[in-house]
PDB file of N, CA and C in Angstrom:
ATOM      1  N   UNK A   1     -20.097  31.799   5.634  1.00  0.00           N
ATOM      2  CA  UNK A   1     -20.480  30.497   5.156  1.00  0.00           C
ATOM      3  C   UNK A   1     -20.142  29.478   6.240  1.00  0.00           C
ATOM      4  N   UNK A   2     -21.170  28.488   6.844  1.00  0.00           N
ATOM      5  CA  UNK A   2     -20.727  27.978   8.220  1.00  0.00           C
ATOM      6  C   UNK A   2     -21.093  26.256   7.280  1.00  0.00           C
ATOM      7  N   UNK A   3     -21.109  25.428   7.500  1.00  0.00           N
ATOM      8  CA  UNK A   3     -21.776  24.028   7.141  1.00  0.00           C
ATOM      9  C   UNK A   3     -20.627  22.738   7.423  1.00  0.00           C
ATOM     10  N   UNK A   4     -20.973  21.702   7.348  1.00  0.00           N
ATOM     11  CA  UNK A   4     -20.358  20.785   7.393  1.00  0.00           C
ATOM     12  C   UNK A   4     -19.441  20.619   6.050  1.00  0.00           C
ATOM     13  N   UNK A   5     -18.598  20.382   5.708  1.00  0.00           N
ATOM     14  CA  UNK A   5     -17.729  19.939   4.484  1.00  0.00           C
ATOM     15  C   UNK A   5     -17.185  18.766   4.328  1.00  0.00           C
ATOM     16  N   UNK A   6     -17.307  17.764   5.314  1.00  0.00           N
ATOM     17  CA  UNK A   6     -16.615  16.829   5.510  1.00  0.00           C
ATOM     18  C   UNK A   6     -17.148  15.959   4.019  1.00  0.00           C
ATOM     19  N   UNK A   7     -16.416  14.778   3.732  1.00  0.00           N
ATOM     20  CA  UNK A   7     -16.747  14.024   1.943  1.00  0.00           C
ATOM     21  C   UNK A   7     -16.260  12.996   2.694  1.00  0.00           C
ATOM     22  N   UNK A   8     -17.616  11.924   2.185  1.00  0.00           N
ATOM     23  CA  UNK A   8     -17.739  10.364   2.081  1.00  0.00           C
ATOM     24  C   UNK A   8     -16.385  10.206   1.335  1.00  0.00           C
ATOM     25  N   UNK A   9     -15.365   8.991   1.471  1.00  0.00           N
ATOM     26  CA  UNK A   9     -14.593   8.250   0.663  1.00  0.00           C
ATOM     27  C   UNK A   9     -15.694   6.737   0.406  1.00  0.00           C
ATOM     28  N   UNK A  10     -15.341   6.989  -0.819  1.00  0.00           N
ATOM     29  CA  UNK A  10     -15.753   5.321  -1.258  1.00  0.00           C
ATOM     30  C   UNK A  10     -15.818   4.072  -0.593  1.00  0.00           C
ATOM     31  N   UNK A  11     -15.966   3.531  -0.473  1.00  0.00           N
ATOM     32  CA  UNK A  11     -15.748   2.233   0.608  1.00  0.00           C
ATOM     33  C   UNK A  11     -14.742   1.473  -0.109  1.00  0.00           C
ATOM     34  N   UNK A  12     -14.408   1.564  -0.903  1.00  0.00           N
ATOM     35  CA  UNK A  12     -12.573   1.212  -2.105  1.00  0.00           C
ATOM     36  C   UNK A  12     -11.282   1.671  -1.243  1.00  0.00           C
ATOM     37  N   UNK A  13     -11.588   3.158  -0.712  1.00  0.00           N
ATOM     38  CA  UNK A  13     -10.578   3.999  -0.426  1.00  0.00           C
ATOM     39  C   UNK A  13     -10.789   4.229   1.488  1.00  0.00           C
ATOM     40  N   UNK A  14      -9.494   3.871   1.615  1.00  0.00           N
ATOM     41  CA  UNK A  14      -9.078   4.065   2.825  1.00  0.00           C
ATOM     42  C   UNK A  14      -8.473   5.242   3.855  1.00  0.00           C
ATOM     43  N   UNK A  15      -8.503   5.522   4.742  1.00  0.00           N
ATOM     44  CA  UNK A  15      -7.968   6.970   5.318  1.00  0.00           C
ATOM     45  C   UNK A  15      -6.918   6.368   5.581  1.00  0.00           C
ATOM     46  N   UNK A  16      -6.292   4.785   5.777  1.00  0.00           N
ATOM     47  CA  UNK A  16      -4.886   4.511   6.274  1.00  0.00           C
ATOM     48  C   UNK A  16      -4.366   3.728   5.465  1.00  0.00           C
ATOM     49  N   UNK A  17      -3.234   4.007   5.008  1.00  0.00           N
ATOM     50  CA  UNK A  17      -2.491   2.426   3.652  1.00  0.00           C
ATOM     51  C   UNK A  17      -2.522   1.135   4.191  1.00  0.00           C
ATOM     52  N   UNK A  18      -3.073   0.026   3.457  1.00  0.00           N
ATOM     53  CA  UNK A  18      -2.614  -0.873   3.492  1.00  0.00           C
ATOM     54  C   UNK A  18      -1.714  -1.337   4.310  1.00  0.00           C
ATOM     55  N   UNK A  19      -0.894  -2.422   5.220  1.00  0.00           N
ATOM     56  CA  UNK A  19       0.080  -2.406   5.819  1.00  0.00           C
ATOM     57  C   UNK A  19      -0.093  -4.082   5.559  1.00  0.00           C
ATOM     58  N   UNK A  20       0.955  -4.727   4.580  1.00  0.00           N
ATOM     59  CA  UNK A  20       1.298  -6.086   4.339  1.00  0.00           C
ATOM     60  C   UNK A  20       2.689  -6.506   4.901  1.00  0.00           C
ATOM     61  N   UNK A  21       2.477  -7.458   5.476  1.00  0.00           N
ATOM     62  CA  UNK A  21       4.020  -7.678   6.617  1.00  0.00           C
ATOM     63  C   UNK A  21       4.278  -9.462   4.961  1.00  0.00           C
ATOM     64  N   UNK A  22       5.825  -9.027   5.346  1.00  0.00           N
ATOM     65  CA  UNK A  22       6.213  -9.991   4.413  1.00  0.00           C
ATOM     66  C   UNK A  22       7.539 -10.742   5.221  1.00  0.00           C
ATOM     67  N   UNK A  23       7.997 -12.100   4.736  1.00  0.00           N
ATOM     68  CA  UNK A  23       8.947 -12.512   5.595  1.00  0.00           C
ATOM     69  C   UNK A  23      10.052 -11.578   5.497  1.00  0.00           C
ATOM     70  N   UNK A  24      11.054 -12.084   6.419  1.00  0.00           N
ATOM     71  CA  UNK A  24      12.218 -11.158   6.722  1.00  0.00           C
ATOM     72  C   UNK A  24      12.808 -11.543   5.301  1.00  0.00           C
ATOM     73  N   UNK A  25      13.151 -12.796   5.056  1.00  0.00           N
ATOM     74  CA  UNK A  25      14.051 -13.312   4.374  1.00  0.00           C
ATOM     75  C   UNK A  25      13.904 -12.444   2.354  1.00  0.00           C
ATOM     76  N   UNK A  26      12.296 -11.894   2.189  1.00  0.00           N
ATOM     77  CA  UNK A  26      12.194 -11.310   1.072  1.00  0.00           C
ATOM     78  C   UNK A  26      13.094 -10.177   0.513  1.00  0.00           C
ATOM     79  N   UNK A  27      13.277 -10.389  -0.251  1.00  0.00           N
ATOM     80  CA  UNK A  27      14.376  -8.913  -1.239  1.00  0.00           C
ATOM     81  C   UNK A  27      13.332  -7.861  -1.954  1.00  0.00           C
ATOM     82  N   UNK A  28      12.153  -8.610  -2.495  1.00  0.00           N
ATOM     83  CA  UNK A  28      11.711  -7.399  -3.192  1.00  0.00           C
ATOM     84  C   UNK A  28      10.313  -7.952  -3.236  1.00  0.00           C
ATOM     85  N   UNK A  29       8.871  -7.188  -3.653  1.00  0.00           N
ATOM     86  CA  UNK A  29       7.752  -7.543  -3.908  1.00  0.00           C
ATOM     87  C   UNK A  29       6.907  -6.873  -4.706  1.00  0.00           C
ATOM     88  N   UNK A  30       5.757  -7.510  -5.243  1.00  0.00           N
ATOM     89  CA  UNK A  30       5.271  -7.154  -6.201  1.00  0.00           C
ATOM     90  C   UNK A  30       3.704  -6.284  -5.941  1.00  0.00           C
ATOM     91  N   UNK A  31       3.053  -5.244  -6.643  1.00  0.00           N
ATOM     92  CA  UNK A  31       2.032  -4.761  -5.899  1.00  0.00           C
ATOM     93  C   UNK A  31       0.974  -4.430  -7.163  1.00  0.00           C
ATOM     94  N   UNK A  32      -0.056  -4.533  -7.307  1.00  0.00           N
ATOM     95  CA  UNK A  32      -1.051  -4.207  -7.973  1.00  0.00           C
ATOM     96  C   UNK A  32      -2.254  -3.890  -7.803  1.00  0.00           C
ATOM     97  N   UNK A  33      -2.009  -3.509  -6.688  1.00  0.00           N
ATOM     98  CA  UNK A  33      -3.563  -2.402  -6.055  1.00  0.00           C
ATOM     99  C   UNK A  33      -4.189  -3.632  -5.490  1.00  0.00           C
ATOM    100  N   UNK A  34      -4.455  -4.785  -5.849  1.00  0.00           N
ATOM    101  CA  UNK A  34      -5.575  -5.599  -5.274  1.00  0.00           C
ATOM    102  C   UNK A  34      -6.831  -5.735  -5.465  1.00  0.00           C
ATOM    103  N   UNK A  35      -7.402  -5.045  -6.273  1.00  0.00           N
ATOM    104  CA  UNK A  35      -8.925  -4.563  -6.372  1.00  0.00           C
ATOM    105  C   UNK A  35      -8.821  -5.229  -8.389  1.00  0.00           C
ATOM    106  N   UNK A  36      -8.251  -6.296  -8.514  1.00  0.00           N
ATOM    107  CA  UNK A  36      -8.164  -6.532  -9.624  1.00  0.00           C
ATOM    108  C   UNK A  36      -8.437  -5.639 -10.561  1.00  0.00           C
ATOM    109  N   UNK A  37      -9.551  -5.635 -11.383  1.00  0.00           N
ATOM    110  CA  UNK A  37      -9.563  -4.360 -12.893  1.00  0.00           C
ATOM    111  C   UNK A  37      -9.505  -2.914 -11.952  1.00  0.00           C
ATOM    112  N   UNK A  38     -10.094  -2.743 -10.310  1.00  0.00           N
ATOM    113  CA  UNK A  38      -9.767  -1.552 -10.524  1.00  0.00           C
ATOM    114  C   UNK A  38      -7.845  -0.898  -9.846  1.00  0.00           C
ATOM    115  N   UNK A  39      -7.346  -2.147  -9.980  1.00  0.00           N
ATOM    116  CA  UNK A  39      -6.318  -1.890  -9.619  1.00  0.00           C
ATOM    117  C   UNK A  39      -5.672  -0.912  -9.947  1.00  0.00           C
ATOM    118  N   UNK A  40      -4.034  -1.444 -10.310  1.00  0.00           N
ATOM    119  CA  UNK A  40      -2.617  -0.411 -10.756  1.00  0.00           C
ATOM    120  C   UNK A  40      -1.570  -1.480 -11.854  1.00  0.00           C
ATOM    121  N   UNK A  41      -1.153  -0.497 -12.698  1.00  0.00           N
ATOM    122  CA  UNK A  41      -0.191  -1.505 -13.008  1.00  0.00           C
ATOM    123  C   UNK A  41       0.848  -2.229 -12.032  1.00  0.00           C
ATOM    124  N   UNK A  42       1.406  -3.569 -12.261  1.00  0.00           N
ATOM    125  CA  UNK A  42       1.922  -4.273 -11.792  1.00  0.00           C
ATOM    126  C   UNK A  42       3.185  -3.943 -11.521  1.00  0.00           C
ATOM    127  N   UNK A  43       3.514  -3.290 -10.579  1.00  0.00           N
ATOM    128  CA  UNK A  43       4.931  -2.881  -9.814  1.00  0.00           C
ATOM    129  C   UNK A  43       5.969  -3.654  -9.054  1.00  0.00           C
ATOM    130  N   UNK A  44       7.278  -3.360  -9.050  1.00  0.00           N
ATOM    131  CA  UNK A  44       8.010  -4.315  -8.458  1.00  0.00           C
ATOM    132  C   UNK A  44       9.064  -3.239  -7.451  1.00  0.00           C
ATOM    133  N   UNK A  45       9.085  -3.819  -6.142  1.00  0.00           N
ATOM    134  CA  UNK A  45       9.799  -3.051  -5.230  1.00  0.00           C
ATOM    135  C   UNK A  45      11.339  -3.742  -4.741  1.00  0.00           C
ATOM    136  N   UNK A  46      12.186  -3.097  -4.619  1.00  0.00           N
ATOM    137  CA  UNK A  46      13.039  -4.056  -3.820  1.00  0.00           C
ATOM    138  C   UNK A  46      12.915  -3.000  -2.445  1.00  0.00           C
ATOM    139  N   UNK A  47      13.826  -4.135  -1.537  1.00  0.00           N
ATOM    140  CA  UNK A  47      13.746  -3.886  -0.027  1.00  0.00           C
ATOM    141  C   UNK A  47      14.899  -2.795  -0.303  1.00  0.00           C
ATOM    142  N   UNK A  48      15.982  -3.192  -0.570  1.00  0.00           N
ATOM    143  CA  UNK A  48      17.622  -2.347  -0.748  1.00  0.00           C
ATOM    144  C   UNK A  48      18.175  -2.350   0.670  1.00  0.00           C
ATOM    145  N   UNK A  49      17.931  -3.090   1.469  1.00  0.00           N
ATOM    146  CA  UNK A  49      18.417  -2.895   2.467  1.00  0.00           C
ATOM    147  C   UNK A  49      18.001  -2.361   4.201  1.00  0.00           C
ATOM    148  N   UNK A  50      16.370  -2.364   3.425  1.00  0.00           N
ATOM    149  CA  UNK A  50      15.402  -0.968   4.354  1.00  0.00           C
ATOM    150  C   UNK A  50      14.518  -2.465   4.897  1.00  0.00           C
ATOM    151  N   UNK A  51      13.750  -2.084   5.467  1.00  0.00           N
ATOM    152  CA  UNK A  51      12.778  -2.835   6.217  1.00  0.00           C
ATOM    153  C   UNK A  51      11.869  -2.748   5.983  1.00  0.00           C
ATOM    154  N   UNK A  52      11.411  -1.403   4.668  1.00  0.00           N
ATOM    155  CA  UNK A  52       9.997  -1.735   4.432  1.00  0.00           C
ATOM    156  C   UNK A  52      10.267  -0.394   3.151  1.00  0.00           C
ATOM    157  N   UNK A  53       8.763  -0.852   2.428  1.00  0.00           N
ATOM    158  CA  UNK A  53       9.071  -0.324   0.899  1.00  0.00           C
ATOM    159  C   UNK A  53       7.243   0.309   1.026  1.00  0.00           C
ATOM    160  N   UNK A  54       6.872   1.390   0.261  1.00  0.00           N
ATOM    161  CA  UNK A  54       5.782   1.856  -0.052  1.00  0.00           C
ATOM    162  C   UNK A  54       5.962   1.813  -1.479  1.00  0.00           C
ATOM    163  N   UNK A  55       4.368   1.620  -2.002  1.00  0.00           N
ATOM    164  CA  UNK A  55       4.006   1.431  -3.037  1.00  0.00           C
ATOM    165  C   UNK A  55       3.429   2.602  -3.734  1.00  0.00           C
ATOM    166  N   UNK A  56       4.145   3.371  -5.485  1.00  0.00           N
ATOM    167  CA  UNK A  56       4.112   4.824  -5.501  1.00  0.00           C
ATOM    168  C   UNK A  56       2.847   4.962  -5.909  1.00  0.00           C
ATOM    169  N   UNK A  57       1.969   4.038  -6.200  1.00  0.00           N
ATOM    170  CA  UNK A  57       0.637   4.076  -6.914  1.00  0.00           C
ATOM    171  C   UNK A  57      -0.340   3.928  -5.629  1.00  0.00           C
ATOM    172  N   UNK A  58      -0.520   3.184  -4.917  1.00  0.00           N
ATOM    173  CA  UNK A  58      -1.596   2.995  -3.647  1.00  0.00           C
ATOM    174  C   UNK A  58      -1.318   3.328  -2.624  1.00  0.00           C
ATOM    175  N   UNK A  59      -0.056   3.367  -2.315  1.00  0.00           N
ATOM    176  CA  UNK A  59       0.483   3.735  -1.098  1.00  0.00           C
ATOM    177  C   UNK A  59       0.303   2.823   0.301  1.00  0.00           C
ATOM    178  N   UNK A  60       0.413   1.093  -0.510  1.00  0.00           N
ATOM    179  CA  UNK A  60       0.255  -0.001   0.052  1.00  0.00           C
ATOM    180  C   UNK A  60       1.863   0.139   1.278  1.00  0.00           C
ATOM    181  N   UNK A  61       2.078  -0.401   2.529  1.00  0.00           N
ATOM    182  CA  UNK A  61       3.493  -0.302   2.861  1.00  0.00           C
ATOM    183  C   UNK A  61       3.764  -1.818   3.102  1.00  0.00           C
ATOM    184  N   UNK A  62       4.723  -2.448   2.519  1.00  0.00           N
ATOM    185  CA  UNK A  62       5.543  -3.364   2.615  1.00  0.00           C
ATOM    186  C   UNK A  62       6.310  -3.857   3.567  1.00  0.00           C
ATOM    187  N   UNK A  63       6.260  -4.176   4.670  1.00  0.00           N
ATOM    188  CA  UNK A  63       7.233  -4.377   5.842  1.00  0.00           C
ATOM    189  C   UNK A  63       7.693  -5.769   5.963  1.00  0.00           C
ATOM    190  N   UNK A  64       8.817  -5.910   6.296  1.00  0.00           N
ATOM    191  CA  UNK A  64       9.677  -6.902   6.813  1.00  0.00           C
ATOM    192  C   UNK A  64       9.188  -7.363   8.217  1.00  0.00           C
ATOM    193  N   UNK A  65       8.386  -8.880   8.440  1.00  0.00           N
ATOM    194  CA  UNK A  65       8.037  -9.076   9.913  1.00  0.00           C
ATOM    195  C   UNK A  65       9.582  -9.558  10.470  1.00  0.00           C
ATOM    196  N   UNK A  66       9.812  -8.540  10.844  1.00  0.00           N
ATOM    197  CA  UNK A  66      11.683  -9.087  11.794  1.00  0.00           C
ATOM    198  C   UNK A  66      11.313 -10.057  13.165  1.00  0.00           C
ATOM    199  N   UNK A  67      10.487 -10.938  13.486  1.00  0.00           N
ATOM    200  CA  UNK A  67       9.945 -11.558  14.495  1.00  0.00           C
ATOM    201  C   UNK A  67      10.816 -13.077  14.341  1.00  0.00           C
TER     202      UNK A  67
END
């Protein structure tokens, strides 16, 4: 069996997460897919100490701009 297999993603869905830079000074943030109704429920992250937080539903990443 020889053929191509490769599959269209949606134009919704991305091959790379999201990457939202947030100030340094933030503790925690909030995430809901973005795509309004076809979003995620409304999640809340804290930093804890880290520099950057992923989101368990989209897999949006959260970073601290340390600049």
């Amino acid at each position: 069996m020889s053929g191509d297999f490769s599959v269209a993603l949606p134009s919704h869905i991305t091959a790379q997460p999201e990457i939202i830079m947030v100030d340094r000074d933030v503790n925690s943030v909030k995430c809901n897919g973005g795509n309004l109704a076809m979003g995620h429920p409304v999640v809340y992250y804290s930093f804890d100490g880290r520099d950057q937080v992923k989101c368990l539903y989209c897999d949006r990443i959260f970073i601290k701009d340390m600049r």
